[in-house]
N, C-alpha and C. Protein backbone atom coordinates (compact mmCIF):
# COMPACT_ATOMS: atom_id res chain seq x y z
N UNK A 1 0.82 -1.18 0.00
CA UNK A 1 0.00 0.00 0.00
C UNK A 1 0.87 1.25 0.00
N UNK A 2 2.00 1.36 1.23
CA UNK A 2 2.37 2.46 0.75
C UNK A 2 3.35 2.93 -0.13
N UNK A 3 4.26 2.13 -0.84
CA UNK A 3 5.33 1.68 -2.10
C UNK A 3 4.10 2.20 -3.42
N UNK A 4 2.68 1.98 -3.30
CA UNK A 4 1.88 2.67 -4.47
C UNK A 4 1.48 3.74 -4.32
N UNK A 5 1.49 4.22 -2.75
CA UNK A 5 0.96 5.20 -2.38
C UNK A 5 -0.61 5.69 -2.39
N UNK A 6 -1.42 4.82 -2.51
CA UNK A 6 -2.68 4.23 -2.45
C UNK A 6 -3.36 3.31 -1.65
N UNK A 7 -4.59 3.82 -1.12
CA UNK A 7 -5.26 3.15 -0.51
C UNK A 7 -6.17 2.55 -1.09
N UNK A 8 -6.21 0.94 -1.71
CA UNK A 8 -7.34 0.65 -2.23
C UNK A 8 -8.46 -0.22 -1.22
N UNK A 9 -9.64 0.58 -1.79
CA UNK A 9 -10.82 0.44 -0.83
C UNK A 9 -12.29 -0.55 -1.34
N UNK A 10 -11.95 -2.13 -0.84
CA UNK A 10 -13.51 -2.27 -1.50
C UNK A 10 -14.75 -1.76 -1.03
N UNK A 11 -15.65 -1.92 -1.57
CA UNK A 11 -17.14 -0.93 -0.88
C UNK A 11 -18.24 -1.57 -1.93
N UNK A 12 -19.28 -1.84 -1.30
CA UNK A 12 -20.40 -2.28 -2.31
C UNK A 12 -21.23 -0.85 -2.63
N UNK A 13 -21.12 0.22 -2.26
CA UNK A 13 -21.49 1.41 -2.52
C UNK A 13 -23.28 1.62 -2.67
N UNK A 14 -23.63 0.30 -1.98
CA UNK A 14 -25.51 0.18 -2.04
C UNK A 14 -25.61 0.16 -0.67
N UNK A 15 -25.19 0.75 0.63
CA UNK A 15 -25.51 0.72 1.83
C UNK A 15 -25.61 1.99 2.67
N UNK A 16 -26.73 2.81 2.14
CA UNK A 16 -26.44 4.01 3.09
C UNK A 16 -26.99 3.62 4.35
N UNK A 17 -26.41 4.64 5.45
CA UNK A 17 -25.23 5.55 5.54
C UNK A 17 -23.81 5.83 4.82
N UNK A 18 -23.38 4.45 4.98
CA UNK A 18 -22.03 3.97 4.64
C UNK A 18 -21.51 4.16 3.95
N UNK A 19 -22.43 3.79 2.97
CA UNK A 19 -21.11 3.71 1.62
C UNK A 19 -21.99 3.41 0.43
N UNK A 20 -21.87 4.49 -0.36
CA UNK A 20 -23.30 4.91 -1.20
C UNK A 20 -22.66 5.16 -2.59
N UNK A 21 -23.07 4.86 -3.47
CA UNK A 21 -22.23 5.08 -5.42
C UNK A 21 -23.52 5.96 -5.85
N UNK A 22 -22.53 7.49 -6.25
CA UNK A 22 -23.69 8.06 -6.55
C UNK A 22 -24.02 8.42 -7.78
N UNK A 23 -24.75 8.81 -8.57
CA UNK A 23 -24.85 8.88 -9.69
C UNK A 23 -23.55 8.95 -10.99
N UNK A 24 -22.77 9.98 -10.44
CA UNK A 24 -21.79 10.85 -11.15
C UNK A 24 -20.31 9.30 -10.78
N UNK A 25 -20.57 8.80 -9.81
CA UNK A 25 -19.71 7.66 -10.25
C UNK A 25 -18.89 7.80 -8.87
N UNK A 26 -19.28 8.57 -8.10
CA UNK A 26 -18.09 8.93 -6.87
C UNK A 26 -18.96 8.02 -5.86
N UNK A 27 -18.09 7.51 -4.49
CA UNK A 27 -18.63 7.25 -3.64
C UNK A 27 -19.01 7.74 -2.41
N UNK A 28 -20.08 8.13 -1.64
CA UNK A 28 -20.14 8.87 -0.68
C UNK A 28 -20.91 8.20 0.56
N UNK A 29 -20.21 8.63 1.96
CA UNK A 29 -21.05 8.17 3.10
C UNK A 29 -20.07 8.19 4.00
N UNK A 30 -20.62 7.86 5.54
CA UNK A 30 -19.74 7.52 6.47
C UNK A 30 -18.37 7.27 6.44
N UNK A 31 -18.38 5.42 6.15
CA UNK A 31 -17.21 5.10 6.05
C UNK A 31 -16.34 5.57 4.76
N UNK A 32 -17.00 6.38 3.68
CA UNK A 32 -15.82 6.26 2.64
C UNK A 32 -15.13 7.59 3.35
N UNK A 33 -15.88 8.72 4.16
CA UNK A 33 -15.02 9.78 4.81
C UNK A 33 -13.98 9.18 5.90
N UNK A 34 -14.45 8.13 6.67
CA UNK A 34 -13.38 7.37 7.11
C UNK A 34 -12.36 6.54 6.66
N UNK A 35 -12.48 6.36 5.30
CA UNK A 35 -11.44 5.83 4.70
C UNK A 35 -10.76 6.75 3.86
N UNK A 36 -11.41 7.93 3.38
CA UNK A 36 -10.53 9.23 2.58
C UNK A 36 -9.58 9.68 4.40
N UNK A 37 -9.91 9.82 5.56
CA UNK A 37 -9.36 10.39 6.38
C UNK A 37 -8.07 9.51 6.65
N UNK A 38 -8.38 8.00 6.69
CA UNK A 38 -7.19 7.12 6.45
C UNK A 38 -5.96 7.23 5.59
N UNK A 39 -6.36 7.62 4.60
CA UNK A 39 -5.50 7.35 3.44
C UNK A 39 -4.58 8.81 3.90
N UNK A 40 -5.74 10.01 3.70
CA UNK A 40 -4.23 11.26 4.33
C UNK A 40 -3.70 11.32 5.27
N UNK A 41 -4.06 10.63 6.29
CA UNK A 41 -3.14 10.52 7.25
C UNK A 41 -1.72 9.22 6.78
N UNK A 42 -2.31 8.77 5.70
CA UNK A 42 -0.96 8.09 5.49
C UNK A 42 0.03 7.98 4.09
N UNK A 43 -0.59 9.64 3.90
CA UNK A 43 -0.35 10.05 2.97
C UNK A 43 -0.30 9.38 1.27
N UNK A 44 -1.75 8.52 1.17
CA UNK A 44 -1.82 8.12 0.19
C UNK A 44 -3.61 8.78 -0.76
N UNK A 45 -3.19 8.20 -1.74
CA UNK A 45 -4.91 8.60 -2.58
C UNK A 45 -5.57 7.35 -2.44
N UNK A 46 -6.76 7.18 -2.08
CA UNK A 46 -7.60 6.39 -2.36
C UNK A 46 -8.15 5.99 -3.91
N UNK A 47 -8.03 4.19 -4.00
CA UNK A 47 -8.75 3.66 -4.85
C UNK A 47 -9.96 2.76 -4.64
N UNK A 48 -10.77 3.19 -5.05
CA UNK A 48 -12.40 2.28 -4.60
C UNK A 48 -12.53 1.13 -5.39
N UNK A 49 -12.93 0.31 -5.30
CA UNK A 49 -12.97 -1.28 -5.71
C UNK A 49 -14.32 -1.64 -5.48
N UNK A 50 -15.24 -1.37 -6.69
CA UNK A 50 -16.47 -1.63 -6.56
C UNK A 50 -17.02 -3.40 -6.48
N UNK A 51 -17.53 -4.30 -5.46
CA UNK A 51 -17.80 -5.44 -5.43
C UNK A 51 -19.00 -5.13 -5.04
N UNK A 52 -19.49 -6.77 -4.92
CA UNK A 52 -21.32 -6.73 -4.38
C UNK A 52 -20.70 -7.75 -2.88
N UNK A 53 -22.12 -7.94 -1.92
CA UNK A 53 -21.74 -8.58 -1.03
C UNK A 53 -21.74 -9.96 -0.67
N UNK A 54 -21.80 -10.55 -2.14
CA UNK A 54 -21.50 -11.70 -2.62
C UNK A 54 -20.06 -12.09 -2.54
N UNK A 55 -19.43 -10.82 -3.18
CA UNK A 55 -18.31 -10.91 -3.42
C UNK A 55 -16.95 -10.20 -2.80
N UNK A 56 -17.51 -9.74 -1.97
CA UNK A 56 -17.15 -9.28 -0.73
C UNK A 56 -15.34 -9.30 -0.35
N UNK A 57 -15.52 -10.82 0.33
CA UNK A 57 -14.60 -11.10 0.79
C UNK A 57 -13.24 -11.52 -0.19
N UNK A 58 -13.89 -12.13 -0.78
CA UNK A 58 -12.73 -12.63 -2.05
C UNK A 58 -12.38 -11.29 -2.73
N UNK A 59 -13.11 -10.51 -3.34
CA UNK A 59 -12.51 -9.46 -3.64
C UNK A 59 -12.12 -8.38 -2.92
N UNK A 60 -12.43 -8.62 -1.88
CA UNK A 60 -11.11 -7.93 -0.41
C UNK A 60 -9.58 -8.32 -0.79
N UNK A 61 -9.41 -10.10 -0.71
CA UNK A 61 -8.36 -11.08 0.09
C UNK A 61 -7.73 -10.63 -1.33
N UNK A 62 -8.38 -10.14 -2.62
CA UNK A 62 -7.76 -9.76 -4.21
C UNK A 62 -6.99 -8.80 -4.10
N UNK A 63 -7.83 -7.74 -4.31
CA UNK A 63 -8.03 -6.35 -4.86
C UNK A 63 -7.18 -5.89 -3.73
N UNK A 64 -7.91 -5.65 -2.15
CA UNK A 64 -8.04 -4.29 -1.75
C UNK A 64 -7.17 -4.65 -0.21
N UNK A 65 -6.95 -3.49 0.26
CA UNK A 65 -6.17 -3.15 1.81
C UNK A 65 -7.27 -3.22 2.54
N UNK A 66 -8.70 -2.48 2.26
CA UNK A 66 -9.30 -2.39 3.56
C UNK A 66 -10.68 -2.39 3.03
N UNK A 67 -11.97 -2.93 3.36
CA UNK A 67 -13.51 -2.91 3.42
C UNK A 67 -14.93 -1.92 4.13
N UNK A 68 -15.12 -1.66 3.19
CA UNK A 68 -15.85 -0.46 4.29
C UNK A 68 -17.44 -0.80 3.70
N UNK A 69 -18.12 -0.20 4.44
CA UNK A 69 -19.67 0.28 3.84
C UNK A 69 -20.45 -0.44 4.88
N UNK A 70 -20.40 -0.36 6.11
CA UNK A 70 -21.35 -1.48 7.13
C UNK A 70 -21.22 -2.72 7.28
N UNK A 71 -19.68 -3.05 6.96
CA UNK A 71 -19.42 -4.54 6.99
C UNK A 71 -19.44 -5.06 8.53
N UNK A 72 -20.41 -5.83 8.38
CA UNK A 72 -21.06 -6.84 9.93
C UNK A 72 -20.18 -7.74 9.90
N UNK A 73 -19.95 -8.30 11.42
CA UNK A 73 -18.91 -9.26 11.41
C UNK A 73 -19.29 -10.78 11.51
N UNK A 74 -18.85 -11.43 10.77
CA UNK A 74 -19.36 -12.40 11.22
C UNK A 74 -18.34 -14.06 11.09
N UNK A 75 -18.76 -15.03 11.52
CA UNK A 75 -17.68 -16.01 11.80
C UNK A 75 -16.62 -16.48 10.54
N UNK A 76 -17.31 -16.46 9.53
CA UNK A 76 -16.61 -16.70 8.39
C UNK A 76 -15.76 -15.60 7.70
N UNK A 77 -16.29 -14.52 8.15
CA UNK A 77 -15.83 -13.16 7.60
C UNK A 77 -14.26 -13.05 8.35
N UNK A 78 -14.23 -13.41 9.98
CA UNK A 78 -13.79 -13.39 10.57
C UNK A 78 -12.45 -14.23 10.34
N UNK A 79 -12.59 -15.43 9.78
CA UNK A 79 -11.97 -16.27 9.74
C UNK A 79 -10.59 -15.66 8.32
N UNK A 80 -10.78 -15.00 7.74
CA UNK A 80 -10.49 -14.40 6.38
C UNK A 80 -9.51 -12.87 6.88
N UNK A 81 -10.45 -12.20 7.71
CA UNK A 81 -10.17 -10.77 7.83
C UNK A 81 -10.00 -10.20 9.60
N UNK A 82 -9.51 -9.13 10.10
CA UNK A 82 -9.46 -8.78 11.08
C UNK A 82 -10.68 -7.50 10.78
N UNK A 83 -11.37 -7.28 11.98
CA UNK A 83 -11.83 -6.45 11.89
C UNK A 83 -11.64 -5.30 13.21
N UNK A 84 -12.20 -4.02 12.86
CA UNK A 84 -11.78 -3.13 13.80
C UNK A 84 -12.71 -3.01 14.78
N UNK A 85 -12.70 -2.16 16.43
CA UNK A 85 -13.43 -2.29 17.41
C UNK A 85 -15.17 -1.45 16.27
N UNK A 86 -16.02 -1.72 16.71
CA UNK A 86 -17.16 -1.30 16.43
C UNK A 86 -17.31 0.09 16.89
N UNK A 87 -17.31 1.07 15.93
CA UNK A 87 -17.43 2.69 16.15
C UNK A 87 -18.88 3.18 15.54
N UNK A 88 -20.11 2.24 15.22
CA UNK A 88 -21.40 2.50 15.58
C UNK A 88 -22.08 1.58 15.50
N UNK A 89 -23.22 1.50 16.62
CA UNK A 89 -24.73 0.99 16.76
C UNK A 89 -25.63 1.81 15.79
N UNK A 90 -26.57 0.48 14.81
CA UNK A 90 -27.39 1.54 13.94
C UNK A 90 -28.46 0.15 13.99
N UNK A 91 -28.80 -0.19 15.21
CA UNK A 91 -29.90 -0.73 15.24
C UNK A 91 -30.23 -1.83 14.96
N UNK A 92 -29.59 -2.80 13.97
CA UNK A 92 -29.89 -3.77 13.64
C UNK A 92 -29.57 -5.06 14.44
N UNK A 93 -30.52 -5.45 14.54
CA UNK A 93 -30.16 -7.00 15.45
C UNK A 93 -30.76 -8.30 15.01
N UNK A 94 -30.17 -9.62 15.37
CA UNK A 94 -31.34 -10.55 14.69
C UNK A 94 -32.24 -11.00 15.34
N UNK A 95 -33.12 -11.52 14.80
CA UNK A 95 -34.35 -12.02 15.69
C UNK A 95 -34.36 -13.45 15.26
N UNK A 96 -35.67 -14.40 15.85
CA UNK A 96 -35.80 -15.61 15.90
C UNK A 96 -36.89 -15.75 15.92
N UNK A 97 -37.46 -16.37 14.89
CA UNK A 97 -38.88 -17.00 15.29
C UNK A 97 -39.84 -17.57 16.53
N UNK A 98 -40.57 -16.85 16.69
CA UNK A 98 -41.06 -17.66 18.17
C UNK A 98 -41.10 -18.67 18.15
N UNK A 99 -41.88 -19.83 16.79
CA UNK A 99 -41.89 -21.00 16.83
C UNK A 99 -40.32 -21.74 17.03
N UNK A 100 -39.47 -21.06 17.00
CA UNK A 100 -38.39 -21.76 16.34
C UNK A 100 -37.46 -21.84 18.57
N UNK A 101 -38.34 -20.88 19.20
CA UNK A 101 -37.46 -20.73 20.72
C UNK A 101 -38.14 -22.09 21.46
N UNK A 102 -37.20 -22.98 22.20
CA UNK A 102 -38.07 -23.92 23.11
C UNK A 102 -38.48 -23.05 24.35
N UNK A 103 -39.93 -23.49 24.77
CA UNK A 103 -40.57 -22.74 25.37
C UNK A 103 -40.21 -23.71 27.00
């Protein structure tokens, strides 16, 4: 990363807040300001690496240095990637079928 002097960034760019592809072709939201703030502090330019969240991970472990756009953590994800402490709650949690809880 820094021998190119670039930060390349995957992002599925369909998750606002996060990380949003906007018309004109740029990406905007949360994390991509957290990842433009990354890159100057380490004195590089950002490159965006458009994937879906299919394709996520593999075109992380490819392409890119770092993942952004509301990426949830989860065991398999985990197993692949480090992730950073959690810097927001936005509500989402899972649920369970009642039929499915022993009563």
């Amino acid at each position: 990363m820094l021998a190119r002097h670039a930060l390349r960034i995957c992002t599925t760019g369909d998750y606002k807040p996060y990380s949003f592809l906007r018309q004109d072709g740029q990406f905007e939201g949360i994390d991509i300001d957290l990842a433009e703030s990354l890159a100057k502090s380490l004195g590089a330019k950002t490159e965006y690496v458009k994937t879906s969240w299919s394709n996520l991970m593999n075109d992380f472990i490819a392409k890119c240095d770092i993942a952004v756009g509301g990426v949830s953590t989860t065991l398999e994800r985990q197993k692949r990637a480090f992730f950073t402490e959690a810097y927001m709650e936005d509500g989402k949690t899972p649920i369970v079928r009642c039929d499915d809880v022993d009563k």
